[in-house]
PDB file of N, CA and C in Angstrom:
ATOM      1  N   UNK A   1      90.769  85.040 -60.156  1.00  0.00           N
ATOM      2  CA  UNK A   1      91.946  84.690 -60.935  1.00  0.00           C
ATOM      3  C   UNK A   1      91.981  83.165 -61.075  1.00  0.00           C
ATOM      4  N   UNK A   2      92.160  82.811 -62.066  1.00  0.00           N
ATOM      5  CA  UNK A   2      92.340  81.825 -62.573  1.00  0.00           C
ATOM      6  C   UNK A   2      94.014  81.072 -62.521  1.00  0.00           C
ATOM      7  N   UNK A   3      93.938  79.654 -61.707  1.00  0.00           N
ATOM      8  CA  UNK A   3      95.263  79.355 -62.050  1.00  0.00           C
ATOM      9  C   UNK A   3      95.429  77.896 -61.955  1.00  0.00           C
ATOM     10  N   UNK A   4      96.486  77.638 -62.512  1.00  0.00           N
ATOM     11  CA  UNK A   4      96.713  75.825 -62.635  1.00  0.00           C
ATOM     12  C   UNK A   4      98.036  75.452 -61.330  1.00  0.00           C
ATOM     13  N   UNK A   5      97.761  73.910 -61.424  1.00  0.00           N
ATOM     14  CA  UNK A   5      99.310  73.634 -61.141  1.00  0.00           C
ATOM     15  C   UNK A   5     100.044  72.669 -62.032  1.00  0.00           C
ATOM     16  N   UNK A   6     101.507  72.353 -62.395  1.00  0.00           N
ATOM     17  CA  UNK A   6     101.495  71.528 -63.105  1.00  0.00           C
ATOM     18  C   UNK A   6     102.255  70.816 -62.545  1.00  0.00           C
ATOM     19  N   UNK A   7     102.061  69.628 -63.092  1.00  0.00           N
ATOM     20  CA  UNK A   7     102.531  68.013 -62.095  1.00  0.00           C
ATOM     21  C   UNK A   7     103.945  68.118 -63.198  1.00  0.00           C
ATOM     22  N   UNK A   8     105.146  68.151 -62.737  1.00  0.00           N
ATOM     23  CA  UNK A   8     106.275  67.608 -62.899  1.00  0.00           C
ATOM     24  C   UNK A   8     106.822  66.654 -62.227  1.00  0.00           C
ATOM     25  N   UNK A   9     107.825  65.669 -62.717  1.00  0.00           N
ATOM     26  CA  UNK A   9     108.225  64.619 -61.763  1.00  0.00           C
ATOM     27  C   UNK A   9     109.817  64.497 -62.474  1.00  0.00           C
ATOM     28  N   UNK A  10     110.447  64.624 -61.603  1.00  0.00           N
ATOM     29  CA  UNK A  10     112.206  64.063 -61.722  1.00  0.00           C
ATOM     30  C   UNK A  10     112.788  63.066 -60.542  1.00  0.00           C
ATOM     31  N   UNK A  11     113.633  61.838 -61.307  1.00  0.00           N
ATOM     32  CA  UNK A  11     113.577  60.817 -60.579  1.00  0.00           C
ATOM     33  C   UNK A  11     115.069  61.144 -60.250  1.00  0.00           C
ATOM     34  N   UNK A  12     115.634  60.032 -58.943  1.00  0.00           N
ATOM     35  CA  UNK A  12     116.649  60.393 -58.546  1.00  0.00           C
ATOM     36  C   UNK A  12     117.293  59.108 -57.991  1.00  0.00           C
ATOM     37  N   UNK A  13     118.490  59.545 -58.307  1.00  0.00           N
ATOM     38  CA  UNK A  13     119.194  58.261 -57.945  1.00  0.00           C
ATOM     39  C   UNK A  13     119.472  58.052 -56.063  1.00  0.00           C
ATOM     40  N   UNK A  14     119.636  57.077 -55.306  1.00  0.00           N
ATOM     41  CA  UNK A  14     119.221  57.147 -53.775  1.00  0.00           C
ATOM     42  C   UNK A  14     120.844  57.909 -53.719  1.00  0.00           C
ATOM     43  N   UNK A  15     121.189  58.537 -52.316  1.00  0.00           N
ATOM     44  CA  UNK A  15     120.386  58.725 -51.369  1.00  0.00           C
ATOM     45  C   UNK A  15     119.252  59.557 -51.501  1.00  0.00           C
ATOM     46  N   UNK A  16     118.172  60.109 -50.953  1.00  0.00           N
ATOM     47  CA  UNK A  16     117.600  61.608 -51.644  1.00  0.00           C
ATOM     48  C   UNK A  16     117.888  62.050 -49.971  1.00  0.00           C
ATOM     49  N   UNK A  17     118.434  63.072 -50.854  1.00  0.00           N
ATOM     50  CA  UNK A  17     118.816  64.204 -49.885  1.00  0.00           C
ATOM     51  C   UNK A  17     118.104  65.836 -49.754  1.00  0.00           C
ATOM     52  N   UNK A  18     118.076  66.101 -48.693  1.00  0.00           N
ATOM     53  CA  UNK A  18     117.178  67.149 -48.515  1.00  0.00           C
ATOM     54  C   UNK A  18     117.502  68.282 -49.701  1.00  0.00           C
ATOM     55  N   UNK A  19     118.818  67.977 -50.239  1.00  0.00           N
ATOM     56  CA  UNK A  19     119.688  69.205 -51.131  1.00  0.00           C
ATOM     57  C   UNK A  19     118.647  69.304 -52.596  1.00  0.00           C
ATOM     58  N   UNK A  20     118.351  68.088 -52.394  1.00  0.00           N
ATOM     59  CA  UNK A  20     117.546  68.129 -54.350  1.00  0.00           C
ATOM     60  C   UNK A  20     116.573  68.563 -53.948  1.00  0.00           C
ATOM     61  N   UNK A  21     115.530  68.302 -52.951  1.00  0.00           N
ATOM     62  CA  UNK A  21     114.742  69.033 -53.059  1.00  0.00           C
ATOM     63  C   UNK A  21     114.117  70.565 -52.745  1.00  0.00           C
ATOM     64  N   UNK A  22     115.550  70.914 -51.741  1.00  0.00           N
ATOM     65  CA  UNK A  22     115.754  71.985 -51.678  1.00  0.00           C
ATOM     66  C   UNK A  22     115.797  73.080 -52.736  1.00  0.00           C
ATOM     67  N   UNK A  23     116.754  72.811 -53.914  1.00  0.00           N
ATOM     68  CA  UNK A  23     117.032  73.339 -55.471  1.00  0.00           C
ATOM     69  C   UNK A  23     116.027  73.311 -55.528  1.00  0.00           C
ATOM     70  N   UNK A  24     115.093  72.550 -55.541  1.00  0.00           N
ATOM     71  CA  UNK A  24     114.175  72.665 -56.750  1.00  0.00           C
ATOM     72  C   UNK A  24     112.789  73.715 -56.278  1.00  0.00           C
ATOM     73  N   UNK A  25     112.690  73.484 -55.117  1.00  0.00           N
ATOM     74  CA  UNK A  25     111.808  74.720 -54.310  1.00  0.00           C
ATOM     75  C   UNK A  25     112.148  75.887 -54.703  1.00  0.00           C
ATOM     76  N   UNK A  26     113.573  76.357 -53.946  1.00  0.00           N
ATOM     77  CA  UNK A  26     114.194  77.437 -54.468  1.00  0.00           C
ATOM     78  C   UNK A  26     114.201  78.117 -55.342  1.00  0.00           C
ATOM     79  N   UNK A  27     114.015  77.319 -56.640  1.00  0.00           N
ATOM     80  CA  UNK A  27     114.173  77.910 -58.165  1.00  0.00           C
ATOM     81  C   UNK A  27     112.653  77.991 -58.511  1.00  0.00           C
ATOM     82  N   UNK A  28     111.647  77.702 -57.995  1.00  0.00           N
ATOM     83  CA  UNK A  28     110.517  77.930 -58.117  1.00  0.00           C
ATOM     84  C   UNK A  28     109.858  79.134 -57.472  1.00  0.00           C
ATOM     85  N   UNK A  29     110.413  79.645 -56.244  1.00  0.00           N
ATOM     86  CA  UNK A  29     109.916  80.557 -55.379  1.00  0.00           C
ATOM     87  C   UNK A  29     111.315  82.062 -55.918  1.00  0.00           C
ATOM     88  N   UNK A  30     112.009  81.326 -56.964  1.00  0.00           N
ATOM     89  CA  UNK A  30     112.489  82.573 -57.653  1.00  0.00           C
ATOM     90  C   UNK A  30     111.831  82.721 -58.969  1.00  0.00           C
ATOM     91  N   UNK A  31     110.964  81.760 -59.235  1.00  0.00           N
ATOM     92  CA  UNK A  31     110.640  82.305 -60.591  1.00  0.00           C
ATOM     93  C   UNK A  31     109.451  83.256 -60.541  1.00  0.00           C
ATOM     94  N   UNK A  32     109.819  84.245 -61.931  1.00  0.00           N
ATOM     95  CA  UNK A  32     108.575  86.132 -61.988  1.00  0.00           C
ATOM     96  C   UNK A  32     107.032  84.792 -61.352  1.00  0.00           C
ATOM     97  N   UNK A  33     106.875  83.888 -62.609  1.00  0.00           N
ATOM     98  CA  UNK A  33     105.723  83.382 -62.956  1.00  0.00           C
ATOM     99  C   UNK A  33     105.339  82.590 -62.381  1.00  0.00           C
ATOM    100  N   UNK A  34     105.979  81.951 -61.000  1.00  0.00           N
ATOM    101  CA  UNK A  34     105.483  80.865 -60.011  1.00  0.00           C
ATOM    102  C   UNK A  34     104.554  81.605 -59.091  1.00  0.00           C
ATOM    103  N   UNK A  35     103.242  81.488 -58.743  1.00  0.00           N
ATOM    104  CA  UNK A  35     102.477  82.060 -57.947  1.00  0.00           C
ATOM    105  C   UNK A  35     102.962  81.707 -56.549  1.00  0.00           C
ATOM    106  N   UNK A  36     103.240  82.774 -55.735  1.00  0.00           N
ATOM    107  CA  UNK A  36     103.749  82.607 -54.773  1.00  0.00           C
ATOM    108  C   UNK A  36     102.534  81.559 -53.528  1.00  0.00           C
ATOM    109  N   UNK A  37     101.542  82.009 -53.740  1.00  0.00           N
ATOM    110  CA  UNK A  37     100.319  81.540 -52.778  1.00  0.00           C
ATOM    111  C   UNK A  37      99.174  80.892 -54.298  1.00  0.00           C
ATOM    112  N   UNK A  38      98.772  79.750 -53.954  1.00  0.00           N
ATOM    113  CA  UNK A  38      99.464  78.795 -53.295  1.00  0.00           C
ATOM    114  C   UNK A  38     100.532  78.983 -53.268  1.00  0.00           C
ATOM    115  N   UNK A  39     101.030  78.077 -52.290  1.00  0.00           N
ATOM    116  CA  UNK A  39     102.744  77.668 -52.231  1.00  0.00           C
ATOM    117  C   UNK A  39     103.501  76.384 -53.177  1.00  0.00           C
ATOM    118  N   UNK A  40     104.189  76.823 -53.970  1.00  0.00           N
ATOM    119  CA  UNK A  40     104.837  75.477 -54.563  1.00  0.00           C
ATOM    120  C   UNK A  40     104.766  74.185 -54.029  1.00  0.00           C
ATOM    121  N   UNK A  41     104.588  72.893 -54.342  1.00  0.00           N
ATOM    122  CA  UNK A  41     105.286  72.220 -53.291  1.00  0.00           C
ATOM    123  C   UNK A  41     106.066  71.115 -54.038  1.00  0.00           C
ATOM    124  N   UNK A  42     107.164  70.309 -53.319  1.00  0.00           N
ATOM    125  CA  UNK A  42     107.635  69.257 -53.666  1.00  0.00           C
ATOM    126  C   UNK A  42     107.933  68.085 -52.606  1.00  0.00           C
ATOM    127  N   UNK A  43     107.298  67.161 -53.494  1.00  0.00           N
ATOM    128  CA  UNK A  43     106.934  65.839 -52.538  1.00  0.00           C
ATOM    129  C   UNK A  43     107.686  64.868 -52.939  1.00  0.00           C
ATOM    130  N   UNK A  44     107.774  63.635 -51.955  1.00  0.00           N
ATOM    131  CA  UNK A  44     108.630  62.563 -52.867  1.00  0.00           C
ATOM    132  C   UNK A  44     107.529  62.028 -53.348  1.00  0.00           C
ATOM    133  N   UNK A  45     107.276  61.599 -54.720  1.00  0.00           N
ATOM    134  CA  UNK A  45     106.269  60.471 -54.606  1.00  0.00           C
ATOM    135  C   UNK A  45     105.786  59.399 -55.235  1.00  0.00           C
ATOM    136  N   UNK A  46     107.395  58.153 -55.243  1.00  0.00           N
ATOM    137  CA  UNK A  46     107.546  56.954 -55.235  1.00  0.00           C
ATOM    138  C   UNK A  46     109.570  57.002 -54.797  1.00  0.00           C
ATOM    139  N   UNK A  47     109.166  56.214 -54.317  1.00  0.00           N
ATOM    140  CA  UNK A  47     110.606  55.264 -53.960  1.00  0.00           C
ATOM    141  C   UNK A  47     110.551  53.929 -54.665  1.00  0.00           C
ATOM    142  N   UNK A  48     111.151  53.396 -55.440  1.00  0.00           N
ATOM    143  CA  UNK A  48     111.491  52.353 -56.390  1.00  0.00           C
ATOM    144  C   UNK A  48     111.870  52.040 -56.864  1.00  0.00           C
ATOM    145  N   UNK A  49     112.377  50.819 -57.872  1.00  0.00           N
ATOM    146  CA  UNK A  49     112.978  50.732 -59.310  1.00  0.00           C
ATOM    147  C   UNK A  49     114.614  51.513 -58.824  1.00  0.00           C
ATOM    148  N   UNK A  50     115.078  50.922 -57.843  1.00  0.00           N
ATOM    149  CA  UNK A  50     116.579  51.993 -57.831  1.00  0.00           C
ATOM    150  C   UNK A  50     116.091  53.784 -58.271  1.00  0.00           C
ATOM    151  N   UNK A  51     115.459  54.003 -57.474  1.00  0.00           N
ATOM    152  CA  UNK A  51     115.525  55.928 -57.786  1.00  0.00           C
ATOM    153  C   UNK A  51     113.992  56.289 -57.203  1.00  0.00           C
ATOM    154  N   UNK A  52     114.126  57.397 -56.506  1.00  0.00           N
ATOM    155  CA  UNK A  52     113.213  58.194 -56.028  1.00  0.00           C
ATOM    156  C   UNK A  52     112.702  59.390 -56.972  1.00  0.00           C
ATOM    157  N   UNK A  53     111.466  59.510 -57.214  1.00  0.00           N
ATOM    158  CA  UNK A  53     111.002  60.055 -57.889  1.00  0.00           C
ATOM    159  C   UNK A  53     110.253  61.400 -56.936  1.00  0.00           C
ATOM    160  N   UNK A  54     110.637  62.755 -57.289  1.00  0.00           N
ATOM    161  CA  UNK A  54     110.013  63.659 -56.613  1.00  0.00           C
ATOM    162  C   UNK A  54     108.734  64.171 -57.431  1.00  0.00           C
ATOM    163  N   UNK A  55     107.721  64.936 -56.782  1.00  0.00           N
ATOM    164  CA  UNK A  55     106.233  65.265 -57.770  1.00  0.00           C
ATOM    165  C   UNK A  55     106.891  66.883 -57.412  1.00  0.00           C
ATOM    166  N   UNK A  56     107.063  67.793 -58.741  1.00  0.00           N
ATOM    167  CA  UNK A  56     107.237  69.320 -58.007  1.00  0.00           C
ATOM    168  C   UNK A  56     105.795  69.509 -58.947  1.00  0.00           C
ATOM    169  N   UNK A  57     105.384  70.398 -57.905  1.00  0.00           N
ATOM    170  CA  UNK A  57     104.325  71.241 -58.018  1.00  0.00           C
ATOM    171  C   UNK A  57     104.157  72.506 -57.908  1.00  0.00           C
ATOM    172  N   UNK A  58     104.090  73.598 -59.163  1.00  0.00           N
ATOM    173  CA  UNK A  58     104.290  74.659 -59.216  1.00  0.00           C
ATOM    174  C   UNK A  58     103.297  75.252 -59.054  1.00  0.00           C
ATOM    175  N   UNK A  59     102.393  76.235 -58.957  1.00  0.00           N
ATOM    176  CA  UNK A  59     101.362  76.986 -59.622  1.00  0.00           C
ATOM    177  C   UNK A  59     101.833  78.069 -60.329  1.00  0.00           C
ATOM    178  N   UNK A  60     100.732  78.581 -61.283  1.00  0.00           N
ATOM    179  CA  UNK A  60     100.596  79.643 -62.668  1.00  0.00           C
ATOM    180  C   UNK A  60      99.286  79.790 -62.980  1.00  0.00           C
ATOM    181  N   UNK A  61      99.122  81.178 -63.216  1.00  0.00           N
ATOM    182  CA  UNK A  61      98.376  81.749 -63.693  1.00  0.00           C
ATOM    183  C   UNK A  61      98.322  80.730 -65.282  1.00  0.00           C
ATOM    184  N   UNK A  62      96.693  80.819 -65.958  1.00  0.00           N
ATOM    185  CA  UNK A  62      96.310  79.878 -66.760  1.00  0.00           C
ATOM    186  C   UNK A  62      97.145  80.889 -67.922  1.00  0.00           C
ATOM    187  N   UNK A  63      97.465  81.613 -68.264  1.00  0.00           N
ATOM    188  CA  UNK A  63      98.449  82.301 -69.353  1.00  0.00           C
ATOM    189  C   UNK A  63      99.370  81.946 -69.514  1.00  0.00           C
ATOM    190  N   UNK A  64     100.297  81.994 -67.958  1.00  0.00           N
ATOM    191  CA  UNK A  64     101.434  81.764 -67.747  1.00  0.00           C
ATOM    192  C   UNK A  64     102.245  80.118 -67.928  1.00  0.00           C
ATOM    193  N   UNK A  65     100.935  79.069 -68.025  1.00  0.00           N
ATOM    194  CA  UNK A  65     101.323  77.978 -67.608  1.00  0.00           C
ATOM    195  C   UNK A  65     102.460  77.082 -68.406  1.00  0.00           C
ATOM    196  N   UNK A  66     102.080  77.483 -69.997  1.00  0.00           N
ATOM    197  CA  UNK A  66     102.862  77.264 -71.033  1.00  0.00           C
ATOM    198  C   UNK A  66     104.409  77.157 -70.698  1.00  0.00           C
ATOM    199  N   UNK A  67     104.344  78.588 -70.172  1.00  0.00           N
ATOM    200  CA  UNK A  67     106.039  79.219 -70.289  1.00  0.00           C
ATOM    201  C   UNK A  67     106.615  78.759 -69.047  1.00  0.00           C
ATOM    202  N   UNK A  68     105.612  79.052 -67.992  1.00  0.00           N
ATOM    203  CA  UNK A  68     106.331  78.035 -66.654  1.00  0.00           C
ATOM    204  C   UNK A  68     106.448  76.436 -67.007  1.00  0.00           C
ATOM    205  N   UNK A  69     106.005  75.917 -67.607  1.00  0.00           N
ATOM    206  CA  UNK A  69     105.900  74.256 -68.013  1.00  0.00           C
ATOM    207  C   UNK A  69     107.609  74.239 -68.398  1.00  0.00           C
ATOM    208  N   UNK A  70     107.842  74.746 -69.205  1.00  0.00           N
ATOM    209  CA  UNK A  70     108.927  75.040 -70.262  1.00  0.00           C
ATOM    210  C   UNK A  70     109.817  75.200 -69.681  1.00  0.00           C
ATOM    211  N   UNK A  71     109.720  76.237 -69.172  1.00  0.00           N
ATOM    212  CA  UNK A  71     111.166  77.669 -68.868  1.00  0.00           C
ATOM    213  C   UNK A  71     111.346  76.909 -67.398  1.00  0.00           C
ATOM    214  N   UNK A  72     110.660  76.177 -65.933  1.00  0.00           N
ATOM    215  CA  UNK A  72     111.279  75.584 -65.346  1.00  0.00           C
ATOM    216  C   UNK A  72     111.353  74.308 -65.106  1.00  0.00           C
ATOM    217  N   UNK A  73     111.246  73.480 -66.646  1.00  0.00           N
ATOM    218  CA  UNK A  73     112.486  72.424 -66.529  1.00  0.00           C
ATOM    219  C   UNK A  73     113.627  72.401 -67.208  1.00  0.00           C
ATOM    220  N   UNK A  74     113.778  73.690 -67.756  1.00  0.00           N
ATOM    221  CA  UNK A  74     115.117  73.990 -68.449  1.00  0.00           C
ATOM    222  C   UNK A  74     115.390  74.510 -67.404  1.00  0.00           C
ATOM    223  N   UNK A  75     114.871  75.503 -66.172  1.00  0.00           N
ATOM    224  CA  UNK A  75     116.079  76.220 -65.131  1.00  0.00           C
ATOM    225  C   UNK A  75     116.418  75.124 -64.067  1.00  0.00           C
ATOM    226  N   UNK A  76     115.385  74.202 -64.073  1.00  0.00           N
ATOM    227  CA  UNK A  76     115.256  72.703 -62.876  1.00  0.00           C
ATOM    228  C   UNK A  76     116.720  71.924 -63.688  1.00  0.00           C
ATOM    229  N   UNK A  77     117.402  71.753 -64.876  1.00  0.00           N
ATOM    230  CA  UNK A  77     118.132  71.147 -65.516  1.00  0.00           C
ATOM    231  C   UNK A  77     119.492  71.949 -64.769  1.00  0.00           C
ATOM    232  N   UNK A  78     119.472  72.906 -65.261  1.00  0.00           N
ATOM    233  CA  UNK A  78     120.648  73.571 -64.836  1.00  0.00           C
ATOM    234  C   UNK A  78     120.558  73.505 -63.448  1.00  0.00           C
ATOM    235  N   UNK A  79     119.958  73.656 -63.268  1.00  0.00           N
ATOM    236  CA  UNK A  79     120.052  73.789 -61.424  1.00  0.00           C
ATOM    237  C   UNK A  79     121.095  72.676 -60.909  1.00  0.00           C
ATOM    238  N   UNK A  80     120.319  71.446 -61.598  1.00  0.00           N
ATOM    239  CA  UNK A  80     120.767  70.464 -61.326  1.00  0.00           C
ATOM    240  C   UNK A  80     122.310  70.219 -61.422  1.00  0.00           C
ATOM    241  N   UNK A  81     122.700  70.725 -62.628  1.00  0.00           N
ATOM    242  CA  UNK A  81     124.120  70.455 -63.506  1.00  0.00           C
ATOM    243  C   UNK A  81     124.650  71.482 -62.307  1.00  0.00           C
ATOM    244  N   UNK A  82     124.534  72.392 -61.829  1.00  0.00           N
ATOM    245  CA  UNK A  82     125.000  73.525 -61.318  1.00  0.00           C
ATOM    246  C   UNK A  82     125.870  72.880 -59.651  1.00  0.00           C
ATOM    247  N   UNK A  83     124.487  71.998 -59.080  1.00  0.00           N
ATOM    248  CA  UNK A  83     124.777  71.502 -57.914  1.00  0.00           C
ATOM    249  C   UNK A  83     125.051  69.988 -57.968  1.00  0.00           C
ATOM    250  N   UNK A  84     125.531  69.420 -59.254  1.00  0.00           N
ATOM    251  CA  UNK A  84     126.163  68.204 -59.044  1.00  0.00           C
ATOM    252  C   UNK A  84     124.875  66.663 -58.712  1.00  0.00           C
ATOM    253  N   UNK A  85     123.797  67.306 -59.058  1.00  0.00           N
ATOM    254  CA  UNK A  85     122.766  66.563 -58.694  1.00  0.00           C
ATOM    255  C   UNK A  85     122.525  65.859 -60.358  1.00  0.00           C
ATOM    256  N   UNK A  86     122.630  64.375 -60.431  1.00  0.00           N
ATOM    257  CA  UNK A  86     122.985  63.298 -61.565  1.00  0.00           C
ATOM    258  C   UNK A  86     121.296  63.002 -61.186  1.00  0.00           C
ATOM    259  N   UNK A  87     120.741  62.755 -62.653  1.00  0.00           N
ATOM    260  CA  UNK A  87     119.095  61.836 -62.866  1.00  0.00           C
ATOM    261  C   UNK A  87     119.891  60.448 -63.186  1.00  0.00           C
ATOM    262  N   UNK A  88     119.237  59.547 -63.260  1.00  0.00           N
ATOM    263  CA  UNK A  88     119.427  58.331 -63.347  1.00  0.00           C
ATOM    264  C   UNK A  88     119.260  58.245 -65.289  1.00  0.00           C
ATOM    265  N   UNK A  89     120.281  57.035 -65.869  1.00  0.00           N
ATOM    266  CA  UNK A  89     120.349  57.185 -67.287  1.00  0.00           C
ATOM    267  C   UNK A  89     118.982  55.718 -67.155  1.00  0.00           C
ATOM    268  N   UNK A  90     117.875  56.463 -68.428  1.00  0.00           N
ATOM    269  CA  UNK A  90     116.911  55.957 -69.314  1.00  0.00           C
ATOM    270  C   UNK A  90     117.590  54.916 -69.840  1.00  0.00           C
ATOM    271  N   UNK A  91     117.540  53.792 -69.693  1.00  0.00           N
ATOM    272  CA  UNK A  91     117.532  52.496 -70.442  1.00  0.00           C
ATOM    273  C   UNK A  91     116.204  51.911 -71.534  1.00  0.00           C
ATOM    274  N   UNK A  92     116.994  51.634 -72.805  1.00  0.00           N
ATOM    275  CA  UNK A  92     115.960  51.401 -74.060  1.00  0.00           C
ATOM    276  C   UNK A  92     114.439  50.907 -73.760  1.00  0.00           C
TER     277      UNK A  92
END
């Protein structure tokens, strides 16, 4: 079987708290299309620039990868809105 992982990254305003990265595991090890084994993972990986940036790392089947790319950073969004967890605002 064939499968990928894909490098996502969402930055965060300090403190980082175990809670964000908690969500974001969570909603990965609920999704049909996240391959359970490997294991997801999420790392911090940079602290800087005012905001911590986490690396989530999903795996998918090479079919699946499209729709997991997609479908969880729209459920990673809500998640977010859900638990009060703010990204830092993009300046021009």
């Amino acid at each position: 079987m064939e499968y990928f992982t894909l490098a996502l990254r969402r930055r965060f305003l300090p403190p980082m708290t175990f809670k964000k990265s908690k969500v974001v595991e969570v909603e990965m090890l609920n999704h049909l299309k996240i391959l359970k084994d490997p294991k997801p993972a999420v790392n911090v990986q940079r602290i800087g620039d005012g905001m911590i940036t986490l690396a989530i790392r999903p795996y998918a089947n090479a079919t699946d990868y499209r729709d997991v790319y997609f479908d969880l950073q729209e459920k990673l969004e809500d998640t977010f809105d859900e638990n009060s967890i703010a990204a830092p605002i993009q300046h021009g």
